[in-house]
Protein backbone atom coordinates (compact mmCIF):
# COMPACT_ATOMS: atom_id res chain seq x y z
CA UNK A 1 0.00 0.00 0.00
CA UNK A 2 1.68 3.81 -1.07
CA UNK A 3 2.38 5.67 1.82
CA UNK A 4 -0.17 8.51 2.97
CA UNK A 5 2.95 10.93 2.57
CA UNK A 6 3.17 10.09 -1.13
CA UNK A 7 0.73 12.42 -1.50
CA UNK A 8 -1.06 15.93 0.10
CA UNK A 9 -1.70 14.88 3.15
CA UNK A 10 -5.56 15.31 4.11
CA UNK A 11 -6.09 17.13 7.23
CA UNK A 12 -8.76 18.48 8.80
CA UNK A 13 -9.70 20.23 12.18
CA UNK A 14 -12.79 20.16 14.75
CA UNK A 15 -12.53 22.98 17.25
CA UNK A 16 -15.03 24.14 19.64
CA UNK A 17 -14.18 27.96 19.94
CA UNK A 18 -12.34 30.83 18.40
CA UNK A 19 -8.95 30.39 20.26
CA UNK A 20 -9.01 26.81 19.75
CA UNK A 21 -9.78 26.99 16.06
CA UNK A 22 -7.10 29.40 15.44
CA UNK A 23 -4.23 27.12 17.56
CA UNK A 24 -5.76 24.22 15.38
CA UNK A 25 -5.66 25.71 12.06
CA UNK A 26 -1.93 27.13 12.64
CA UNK A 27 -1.18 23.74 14.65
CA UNK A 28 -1.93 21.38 11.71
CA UNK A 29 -0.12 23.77 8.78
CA UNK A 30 2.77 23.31 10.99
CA UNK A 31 2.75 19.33 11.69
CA UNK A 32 1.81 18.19 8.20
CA UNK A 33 4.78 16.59 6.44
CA UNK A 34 5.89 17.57 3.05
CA UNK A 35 5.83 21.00 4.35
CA UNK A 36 9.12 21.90 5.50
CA UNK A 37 8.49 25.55 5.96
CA UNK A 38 5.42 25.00 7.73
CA UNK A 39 7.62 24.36 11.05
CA UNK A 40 9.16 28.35 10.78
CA UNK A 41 7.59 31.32 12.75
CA UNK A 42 5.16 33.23 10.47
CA UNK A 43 5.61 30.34 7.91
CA UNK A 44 2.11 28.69 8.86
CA UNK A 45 0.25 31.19 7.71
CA UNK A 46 1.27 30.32 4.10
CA UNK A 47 0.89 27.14 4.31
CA UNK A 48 -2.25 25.47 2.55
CA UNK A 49 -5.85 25.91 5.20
CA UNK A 50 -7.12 22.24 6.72
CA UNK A 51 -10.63 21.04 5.99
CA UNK A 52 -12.27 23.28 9.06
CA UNK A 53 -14.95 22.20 11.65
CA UNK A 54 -16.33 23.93 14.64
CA UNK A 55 -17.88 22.49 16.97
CA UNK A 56 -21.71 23.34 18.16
CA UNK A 57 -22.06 24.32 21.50
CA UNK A 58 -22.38 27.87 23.31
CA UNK A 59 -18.89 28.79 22.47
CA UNK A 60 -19.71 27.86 18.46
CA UNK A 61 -17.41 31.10 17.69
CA UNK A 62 -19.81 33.90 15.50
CA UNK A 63 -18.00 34.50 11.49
CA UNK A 64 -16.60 37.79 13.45
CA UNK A 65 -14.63 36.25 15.89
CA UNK A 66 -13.17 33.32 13.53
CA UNK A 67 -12.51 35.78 10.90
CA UNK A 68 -10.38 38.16 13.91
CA UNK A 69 -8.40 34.92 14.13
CA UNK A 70 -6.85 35.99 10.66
CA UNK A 71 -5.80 32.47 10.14
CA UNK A 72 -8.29 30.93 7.22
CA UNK A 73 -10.20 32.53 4.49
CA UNK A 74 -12.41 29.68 4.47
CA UNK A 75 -15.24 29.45 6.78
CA UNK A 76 -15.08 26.49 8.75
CA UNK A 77 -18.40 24.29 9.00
CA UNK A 78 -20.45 24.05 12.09
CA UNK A 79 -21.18 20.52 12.98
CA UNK A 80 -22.54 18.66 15.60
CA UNK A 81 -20.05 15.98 17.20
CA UNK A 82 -22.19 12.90 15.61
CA UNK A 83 -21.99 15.09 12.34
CA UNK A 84 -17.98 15.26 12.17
CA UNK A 85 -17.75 11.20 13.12
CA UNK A 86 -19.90 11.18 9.71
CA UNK A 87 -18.36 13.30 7.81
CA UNK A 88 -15.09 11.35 8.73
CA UNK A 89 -16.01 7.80 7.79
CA UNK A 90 -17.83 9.09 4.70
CA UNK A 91 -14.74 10.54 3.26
CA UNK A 92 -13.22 7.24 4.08
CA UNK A 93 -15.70 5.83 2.05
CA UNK A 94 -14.64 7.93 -0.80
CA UNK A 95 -11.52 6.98 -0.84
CA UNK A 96 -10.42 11.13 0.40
CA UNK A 97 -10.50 9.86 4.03
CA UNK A 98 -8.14 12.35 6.62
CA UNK A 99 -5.20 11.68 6.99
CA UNK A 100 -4.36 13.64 10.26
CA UNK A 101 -7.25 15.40 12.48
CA UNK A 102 -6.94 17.83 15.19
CA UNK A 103 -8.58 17.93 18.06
CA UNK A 104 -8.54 21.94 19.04
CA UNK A 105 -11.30 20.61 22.40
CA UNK A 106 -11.70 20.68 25.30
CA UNK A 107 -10.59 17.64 27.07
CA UNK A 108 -14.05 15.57 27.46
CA UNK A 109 -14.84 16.63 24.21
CA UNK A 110 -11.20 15.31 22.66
CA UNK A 111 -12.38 11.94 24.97
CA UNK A 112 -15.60 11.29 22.86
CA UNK A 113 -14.52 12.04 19.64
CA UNK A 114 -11.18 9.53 20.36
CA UNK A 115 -14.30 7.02 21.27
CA UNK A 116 -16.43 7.74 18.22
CA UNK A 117 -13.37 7.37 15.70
CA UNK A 118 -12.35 4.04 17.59
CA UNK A 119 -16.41 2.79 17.17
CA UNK A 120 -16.27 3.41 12.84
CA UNK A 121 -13.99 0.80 13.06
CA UNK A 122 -12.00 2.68 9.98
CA UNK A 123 -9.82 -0.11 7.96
CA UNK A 124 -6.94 2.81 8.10
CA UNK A 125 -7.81 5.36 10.34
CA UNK A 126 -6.19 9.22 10.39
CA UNK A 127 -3.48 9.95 13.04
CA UNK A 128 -4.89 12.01 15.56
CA UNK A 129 -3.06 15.29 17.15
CA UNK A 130 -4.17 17.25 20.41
CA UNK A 131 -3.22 19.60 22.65
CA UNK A 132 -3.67 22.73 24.81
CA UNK A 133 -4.43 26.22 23.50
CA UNK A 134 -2.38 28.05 25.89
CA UNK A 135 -0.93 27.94 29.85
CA UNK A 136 -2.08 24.48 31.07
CA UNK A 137 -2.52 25.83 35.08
CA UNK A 138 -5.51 24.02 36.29
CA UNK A 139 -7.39 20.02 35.85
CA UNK A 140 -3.91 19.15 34.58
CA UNK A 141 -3.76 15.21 35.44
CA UNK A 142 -7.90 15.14 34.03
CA UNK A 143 -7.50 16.66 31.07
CA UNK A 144 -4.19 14.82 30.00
CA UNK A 145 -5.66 11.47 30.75
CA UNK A 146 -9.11 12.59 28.82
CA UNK A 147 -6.66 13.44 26.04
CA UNK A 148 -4.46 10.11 26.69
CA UNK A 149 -5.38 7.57 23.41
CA UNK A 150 -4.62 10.57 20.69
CA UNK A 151 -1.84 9.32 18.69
CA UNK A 152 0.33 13.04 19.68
CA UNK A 153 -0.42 15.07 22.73
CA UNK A 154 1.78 18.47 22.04
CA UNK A 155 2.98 19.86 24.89
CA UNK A 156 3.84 23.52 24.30
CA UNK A 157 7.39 23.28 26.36
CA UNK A 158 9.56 21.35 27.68
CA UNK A 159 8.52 22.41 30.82
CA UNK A 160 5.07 20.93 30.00
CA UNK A 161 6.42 17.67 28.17
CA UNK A 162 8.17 16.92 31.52
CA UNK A 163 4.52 17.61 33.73
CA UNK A 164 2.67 15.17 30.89
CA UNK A 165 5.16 12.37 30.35
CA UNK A 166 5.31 12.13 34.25
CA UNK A 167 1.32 12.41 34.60
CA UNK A 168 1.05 9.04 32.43
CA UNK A 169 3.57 7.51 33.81
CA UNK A 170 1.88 7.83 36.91
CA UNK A 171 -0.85 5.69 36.63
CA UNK A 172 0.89 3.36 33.97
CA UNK A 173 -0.16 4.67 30.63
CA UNK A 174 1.84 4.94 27.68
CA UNK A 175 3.67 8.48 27.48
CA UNK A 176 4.85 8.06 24.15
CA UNK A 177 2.66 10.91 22.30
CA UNK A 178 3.51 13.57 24.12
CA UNK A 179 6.02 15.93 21.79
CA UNK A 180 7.19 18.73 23.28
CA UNK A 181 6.64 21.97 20.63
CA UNK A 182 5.41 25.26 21.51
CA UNK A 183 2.36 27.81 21.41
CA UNK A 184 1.78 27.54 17.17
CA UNK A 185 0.62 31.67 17.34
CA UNK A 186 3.88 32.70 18.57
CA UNK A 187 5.61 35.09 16.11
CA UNK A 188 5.62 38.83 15.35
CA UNK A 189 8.69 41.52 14.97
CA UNK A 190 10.78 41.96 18.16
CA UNK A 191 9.99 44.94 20.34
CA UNK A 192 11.05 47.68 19.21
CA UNK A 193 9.89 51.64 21.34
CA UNK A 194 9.35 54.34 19.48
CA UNK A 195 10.26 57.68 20.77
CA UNK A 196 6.86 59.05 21.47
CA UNK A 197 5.00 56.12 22.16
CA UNK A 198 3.96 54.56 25.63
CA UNK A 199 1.21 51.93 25.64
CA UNK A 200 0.08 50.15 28.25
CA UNK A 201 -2.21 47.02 27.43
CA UNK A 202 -4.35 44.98 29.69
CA UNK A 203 -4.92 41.40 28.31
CA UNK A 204 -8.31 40.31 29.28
CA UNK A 205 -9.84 36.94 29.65
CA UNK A 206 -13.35 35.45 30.14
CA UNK A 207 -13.22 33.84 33.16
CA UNK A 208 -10.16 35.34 35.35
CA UNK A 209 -10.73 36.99 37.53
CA UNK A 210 -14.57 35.44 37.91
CA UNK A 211 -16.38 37.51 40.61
CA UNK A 212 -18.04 41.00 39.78
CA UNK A 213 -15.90 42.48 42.50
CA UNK A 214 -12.30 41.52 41.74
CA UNK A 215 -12.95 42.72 37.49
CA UNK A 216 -14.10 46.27 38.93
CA UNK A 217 -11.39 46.30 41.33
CA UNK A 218 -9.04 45.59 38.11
CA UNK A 219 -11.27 47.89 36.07
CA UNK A 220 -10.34 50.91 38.68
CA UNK A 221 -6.83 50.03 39.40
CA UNK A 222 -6.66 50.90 35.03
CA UNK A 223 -8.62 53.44 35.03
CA UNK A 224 -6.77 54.75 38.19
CA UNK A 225 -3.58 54.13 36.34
CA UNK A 226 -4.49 55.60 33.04
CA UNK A 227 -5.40 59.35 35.20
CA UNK A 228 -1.85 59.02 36.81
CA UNK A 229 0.09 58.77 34.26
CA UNK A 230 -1.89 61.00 31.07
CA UNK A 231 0.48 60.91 28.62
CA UNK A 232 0.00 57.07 28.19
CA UNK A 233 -2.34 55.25 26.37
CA UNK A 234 -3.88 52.25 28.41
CA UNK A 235 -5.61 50.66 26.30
CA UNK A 236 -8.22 47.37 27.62
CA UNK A 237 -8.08 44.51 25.09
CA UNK A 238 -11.31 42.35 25.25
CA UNK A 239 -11.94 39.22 23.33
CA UNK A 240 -15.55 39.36 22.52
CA UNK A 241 -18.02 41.89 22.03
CA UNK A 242 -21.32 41.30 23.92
CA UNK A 243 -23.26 38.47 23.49
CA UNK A 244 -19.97 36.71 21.72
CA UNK A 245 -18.63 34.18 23.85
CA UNK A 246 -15.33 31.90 24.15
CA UNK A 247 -14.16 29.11 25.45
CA UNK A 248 -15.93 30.17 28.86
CA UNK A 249 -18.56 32.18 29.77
CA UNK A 250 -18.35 35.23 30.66
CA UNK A 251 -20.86 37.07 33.20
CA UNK A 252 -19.35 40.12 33.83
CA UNK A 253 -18.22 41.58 30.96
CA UNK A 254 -15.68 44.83 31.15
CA UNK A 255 -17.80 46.51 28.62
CA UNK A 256 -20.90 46.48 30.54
CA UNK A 257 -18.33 47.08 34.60
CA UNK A 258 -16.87 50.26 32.24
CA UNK A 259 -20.65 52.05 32.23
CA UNK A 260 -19.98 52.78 35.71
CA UNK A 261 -16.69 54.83 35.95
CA UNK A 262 -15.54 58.04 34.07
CA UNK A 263 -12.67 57.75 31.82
CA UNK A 264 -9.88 59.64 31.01
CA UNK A 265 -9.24 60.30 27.45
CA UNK A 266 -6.09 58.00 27.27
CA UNK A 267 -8.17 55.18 28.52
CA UNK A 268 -10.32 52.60 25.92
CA UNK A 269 -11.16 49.29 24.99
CA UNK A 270 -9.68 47.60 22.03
CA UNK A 271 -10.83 44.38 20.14
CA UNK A 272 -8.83 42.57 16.93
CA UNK A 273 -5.98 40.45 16.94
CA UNK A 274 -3.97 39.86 19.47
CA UNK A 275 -0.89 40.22 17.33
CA UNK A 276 -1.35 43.45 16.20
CA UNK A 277 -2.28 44.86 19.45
CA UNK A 278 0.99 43.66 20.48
CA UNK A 279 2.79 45.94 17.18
CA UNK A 280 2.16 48.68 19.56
CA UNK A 281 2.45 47.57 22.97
CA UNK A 282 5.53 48.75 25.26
CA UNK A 283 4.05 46.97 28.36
CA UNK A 284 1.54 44.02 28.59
CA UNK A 285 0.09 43.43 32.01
CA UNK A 286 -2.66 40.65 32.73
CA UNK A 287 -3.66 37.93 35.16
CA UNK A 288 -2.42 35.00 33.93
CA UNK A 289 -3.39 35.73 29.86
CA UNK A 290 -1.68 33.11 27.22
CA UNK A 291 -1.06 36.80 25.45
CA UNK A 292 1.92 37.08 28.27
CA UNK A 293 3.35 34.17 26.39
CA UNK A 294 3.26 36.04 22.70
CA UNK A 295 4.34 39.13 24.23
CA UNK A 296 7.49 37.50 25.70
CA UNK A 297 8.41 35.59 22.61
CA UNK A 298 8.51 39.12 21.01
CA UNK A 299 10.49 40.56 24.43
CA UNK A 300 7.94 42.96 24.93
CA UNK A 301 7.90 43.83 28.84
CA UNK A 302 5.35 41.90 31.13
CA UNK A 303 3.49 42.22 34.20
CA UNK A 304 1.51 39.18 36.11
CA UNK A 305 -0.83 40.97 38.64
CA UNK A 306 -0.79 39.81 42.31
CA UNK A 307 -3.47 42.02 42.86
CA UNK A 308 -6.20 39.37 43.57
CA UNK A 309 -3.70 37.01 45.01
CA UNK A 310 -1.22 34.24 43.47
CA UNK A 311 -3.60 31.72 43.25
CA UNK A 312 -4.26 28.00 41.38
CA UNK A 313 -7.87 29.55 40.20
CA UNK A 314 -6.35 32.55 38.56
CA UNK A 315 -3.53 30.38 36.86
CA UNK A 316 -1.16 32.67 37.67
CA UNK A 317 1.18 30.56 39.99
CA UNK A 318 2.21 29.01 36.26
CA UNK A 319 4.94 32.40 36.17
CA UNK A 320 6.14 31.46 40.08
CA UNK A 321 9.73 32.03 39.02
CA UNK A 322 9.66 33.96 35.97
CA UNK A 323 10.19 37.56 37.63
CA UNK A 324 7.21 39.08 36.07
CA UNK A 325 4.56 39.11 39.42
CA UNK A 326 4.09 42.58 40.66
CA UNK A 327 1.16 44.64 41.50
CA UNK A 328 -0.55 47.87 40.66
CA UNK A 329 0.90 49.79 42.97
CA UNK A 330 4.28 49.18 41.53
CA UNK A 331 3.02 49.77 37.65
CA UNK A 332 1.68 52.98 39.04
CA UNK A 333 5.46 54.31 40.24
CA UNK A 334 6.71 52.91 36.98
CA UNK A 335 7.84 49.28 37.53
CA UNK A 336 8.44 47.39 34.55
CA UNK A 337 9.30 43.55 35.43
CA UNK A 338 12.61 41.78 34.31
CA UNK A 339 11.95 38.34 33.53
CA UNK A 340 14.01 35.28 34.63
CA UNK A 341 16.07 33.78 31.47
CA UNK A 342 15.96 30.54 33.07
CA UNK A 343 11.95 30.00 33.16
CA UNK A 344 11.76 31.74 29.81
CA UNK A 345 13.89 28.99 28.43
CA UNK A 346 11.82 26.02 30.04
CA UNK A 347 9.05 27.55 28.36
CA UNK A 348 10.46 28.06 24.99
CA UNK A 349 9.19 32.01 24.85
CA UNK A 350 11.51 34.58 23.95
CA UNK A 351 14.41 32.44 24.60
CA UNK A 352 16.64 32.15 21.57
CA UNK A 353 19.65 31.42 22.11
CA UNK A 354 19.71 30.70 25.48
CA UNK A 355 21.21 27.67 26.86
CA UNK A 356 19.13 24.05 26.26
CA UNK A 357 16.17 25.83 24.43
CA UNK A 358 14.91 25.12 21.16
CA UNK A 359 14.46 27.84 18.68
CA UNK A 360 11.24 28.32 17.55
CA UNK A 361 11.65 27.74 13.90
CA UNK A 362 12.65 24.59 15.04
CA UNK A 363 9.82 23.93 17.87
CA UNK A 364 7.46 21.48 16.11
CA UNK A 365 10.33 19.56 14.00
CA UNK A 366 9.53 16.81 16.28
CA UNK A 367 5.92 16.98 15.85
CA UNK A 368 6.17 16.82 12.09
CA UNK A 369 8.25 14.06 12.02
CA UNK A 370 6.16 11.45 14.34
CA UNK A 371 3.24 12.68 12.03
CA UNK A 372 4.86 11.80 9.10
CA UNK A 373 6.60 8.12 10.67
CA UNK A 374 2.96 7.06 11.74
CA UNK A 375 1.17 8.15 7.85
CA UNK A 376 4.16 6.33 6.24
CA UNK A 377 3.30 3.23 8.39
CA UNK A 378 1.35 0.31 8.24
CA UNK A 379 -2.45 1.27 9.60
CA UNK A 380 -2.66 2.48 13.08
CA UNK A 381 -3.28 0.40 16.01
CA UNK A 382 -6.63 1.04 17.43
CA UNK A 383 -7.19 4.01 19.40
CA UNK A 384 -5.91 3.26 23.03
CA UNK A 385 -7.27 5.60 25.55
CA UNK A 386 -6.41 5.26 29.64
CA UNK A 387 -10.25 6.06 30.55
CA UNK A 388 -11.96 2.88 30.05
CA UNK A 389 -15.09 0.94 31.52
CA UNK A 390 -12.33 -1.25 33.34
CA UNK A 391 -10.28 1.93 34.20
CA UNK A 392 -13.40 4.76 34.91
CA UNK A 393 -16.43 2.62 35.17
CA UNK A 394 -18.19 5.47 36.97
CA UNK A 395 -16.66 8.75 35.26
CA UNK A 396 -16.69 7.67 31.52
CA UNK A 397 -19.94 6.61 30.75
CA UNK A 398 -20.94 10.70 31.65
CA UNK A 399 -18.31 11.98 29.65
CA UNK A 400 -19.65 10.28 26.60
CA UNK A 401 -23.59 10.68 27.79
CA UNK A 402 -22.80 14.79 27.95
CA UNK A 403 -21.46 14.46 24.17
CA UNK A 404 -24.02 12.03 23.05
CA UNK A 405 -21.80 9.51 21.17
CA UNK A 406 -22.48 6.49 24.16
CA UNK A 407 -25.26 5.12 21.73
CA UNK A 408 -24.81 6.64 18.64
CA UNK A 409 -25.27 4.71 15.82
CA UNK A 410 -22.83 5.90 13.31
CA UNK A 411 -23.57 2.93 10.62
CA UNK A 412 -26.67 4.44 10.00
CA UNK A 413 -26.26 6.85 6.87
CA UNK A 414 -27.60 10.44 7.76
CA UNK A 415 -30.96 11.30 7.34
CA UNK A 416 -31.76 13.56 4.56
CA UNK A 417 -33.25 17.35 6.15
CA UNK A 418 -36.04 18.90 4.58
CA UNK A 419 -35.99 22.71 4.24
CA UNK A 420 -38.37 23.34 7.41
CA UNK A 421 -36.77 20.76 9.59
CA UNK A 422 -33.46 23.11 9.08
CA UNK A 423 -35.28 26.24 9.75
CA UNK A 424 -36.56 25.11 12.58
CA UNK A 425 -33.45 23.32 13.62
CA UNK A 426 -31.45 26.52 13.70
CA UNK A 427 -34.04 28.37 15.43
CA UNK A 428 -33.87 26.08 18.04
CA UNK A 429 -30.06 26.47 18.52
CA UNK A 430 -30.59 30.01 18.52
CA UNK A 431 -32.78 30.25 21.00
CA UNK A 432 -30.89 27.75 23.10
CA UNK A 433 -27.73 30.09 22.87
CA UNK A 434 -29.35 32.82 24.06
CA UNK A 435 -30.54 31.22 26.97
CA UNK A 436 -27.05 29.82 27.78
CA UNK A 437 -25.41 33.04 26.80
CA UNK A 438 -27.63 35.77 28.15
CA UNK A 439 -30.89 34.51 29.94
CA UNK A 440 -28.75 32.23 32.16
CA UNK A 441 -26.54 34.05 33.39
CA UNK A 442 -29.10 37.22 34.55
CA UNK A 443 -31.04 34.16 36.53
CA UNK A 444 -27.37 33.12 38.59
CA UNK A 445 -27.31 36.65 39.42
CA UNK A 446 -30.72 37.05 40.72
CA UNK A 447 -30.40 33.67 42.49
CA UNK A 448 -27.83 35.57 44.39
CA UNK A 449 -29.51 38.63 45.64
């Protein structure tokens, strides 16, 4: 049988939000072999899109937010999970079957899709890549072993290749997918101030901090910082306008927290990508924001805020040791944080050319190889994941209940949808997103007065 690398490899990718989609999409331009420059920083981009999928679910990103990801022209196509485990053996059918897929999921949802591909029973099944879209700082030993039977588990440092291989060699499982790479979204020119120019950004994120009080206590302490020091531009960078929604919900949005405080003139919010914020940033402060990664990888300073605490929930105990914790109080008499070389190294940001790190261009070398080993293969093994019925009797059966592939029957072929059963379908899955996204959480609130 010709080897799968013989020819363009088929790849596709199933993501279930905007972050996710865009670390898949740059993620599987820079594993797929025969695509040497596909491993080099900014070289992704060029490289040829995957066959998209996203997820449906109330983080299903809106066309705004995956077109802000700047990362496809093509839309990606909104399936349900059942939907994608069709689409997958059909193709096989075809004879155009994937050769790679992505898993850009959470790590339940990466659990019952593993399951689903295992049940089509595929005569030559596609090699199957996961991963984390950012800092991995909380549910680390659950989510690797709900990711454990995907044929490469990237681990975006060596720092995190050491936490994962030890994880499954913990309870006995096989460590041999984990590849250590890095964050695929890293990239960008070096910083570089302009005489003129001082611009403060404040990387926000959905669910950190979570209470009402501690995001208007950060709220203030910007504002706050923005009057003190006039001649700089602080400038809040949000990640979804109202009623958008990532990976997590979000209940108290900064947009709506703003409405209560005057603001100076050198105060606003921003949206767009993340990358070209960064163009004109001279300081990036957040709580524990994966955007402290890209802005270190480009040596732009960084501040972690100990404001609220250092603290497991906030995730950002992950830079203990990196030199960039400090507080408000210190931004506000000028502090600007030096970061440790050491850490920066372990976790392969902004450290080129310092001793044992990898340089980027080079970061998912490793990945693309084992990709390209397994396709030129004979056909995989069967997928082998550590959750079981023997091994999680009572925790895996829920898992694949809340993603409704335990009883699926994928042999069936997929019924044909007239043109009001689609209608009404998507009516219903708009009106069940706006009770997720705005009706539910108003009634949390009230529940708490």
């Amino acid at each position: 049988m010709p080897s799968r690398t013989d020819r363009t490899v088929r790849v596709a990718v199933l993501a279930d939000s905007d972050t996710r989609w865009k670390w898949g999409v740059l993620t599987a331009r820079r594993i797929s072999p025969g695509s040497p420059e596909s491993s080099r920083a900014g070289g992704a981009e060029n490289a040829p899109a995957p066959t998209g999928f996203v997820l449906r679910g109330r983080a299903t990103p809106t066309t705004r937010q995956l077109a802000e990801t700047a990362v496809s022209d093509t839309v990606p196509r909104e399936v349900t999970g059942a939907e994608f485990l069709r689409e997958v053996r059909v193709a096989a059918e075809r004879g155009e079957g994937y050769d790679v897929v992505v898993l850009a999921l959470v790590g339940g949802t990466v659990r019952a899709v593993l399951q689903g591909i295992a049940d089509l029973g595929l005569e030559r099944r596609p090699v199957l890549v996961t991963g984390y879209v950012g800092v991995v700082y909380e549910k680390l030993a659950d989510g690797l072993l709900l990711r454990h039977g995907a044929d490469v588990v990237l681990a975006n440092s060596r720092h995190d290749a050491e936490r994962f291989r030890a994880v499954y060699e913990g309870v006995g499982a096989d460590p041999g997918s984990v590849v250590e790479a890095a964050l695929p979204f890293l990239g960008g020119a070096p910083h570089k101030p302009e005489p003129g120019r001082d611009t403060l950004v404040f990387a926000a994120q959905p669910s950190v901090p979570v209470t009402k009080a501690e995001r208007a206590y950060v709220l203030r302490r910007l504002v706050e910082h923005a009057r003190l020091h006039p001649d700089r531009e602080v400038l809040l960078k949000l990640r979804s306008r109202p009623g958008e929604h990532t990976t997590h919900l979000e209940e108290f949005p900064y947009q709506k927290l703003v409405r209560e405080l005057p603001t100076p003139p050198n105060f606003r919010l921003v949206y767009g990508h993340m990358g070209e914020v960064l163009d004109r940033t001279d300081l990036l402060v957040t709580v524990s924001s994966t955007a402290a990664l890209e802005a270190l990888h480009r040596r732009i300073p960084t501040a972690i805020l100990t404001d609220l605490g250092v603290r497991e929930p906030l995730g950002n105990h992950h830079f203990i040791g990196s030199g960039l914790l400090t507080s408000f109080d210190a931004l506000d008499q000028g502090a600007v944080p030096e970061p440790d070389e050491r850490w920066l190294a372990r976790q392969g940001v902004g450290a080129e050319g310092l001793p044992g790190s990898i340089p980027y261009e080079q970061a998912f070398d490793a990945a693309r190889e084992r990709v390209a080993r397994l396709l030129s293969g004979p056909p995989l093994a069967p997928v082998a994941p550590y959750y079981t019925a023997e091994t999680a009797g009572g925790y895996l059966p829920g898992i694949l209940a809340r993603h409704r592939l335990d009883r699926l029957d994928l042999s069936a072929p997929e019924p044909r949808e007239s043109g009001v059963r689609r209608i009404v379908r998507e009516a219903a899955r708009g009106a069940y997103r706006h009770g997720v996204q705005r009706v539910a959480p108003v009634i949390r609130r009230l529940g708490e007065l």
